[in-house]
Protein backbone atom coordinates (compact mmCIF):
# COMPACT_ATOMS: atom_id res chain seq x y z
CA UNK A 1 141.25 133.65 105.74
CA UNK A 2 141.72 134.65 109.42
CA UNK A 3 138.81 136.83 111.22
CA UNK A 4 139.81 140.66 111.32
CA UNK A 5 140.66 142.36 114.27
CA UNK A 6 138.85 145.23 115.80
CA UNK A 7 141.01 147.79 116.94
CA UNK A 8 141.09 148.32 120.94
CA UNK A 9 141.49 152.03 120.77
CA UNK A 10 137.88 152.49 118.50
CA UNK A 11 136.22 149.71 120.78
CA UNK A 12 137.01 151.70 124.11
CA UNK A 13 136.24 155.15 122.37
CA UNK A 14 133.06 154.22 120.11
CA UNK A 15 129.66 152.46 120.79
CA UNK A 16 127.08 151.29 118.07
CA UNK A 17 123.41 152.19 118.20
CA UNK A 18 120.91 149.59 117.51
CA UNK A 19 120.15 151.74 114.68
CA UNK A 20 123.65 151.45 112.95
CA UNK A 21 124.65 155.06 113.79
CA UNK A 22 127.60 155.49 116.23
CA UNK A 23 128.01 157.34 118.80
CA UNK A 24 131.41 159.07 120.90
CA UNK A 25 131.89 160.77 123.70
CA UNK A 26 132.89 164.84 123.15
CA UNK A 27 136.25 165.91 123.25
CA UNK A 28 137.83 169.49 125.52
CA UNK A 29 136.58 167.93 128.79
CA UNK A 30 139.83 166.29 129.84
CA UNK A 31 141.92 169.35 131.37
CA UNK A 32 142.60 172.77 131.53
CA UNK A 33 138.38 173.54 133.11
CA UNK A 34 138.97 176.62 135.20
CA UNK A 35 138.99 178.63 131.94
CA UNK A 36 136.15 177.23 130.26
CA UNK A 37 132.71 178.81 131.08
CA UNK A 38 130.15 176.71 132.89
CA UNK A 39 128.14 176.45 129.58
CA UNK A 40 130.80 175.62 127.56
CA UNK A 41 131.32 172.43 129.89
CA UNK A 42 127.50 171.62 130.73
CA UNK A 43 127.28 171.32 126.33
CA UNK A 44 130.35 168.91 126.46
CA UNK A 45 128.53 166.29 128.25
CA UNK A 46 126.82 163.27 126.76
CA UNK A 47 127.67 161.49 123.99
CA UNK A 48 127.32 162.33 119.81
CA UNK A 49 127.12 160.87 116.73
CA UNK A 50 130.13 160.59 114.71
CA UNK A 51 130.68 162.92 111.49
CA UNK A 52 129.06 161.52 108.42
CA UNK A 53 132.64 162.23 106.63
CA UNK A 54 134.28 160.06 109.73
CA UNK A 55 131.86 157.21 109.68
CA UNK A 56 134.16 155.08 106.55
CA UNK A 57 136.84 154.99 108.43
CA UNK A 58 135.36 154.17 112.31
CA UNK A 59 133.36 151.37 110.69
CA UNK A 60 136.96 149.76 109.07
CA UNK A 61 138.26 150.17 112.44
CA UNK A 62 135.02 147.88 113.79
CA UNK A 63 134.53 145.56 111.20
CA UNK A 64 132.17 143.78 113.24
CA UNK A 65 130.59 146.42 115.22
């Protein structure tokens, strides 16, 4: 049986934790800034932990992440 692939896409857009959790960066920080407040883009920074309900389908993705 062949090794499985990862998928490109999930390996540029998702990171592992030595812990097992993974992490992504947030999403609304692309474009379209002059109308968003200050706050609203200062919270948008940094990275997060993926959705519990997401976290099946991310890990198929990365089978050996």
């Amino acid at each position: 049986m062949p090794k499985m692939k990862t998928k490109s896409g999930a390996a540029k857009r998702f990171k592992v934790r030595s812990s097992g959790s993974i992490k992504r960066s947030q999403a609304f920080k692309r474009h379209i800034l002059t109308k968003k407040s200050p706050k609203c883009k200062r919270q948008l920074r940094g990275m997060v932990e993926v959705h519990p309900s997401d976290l099946p389908l991310v890990k198929k993705m990365m089978p050996y992440a």
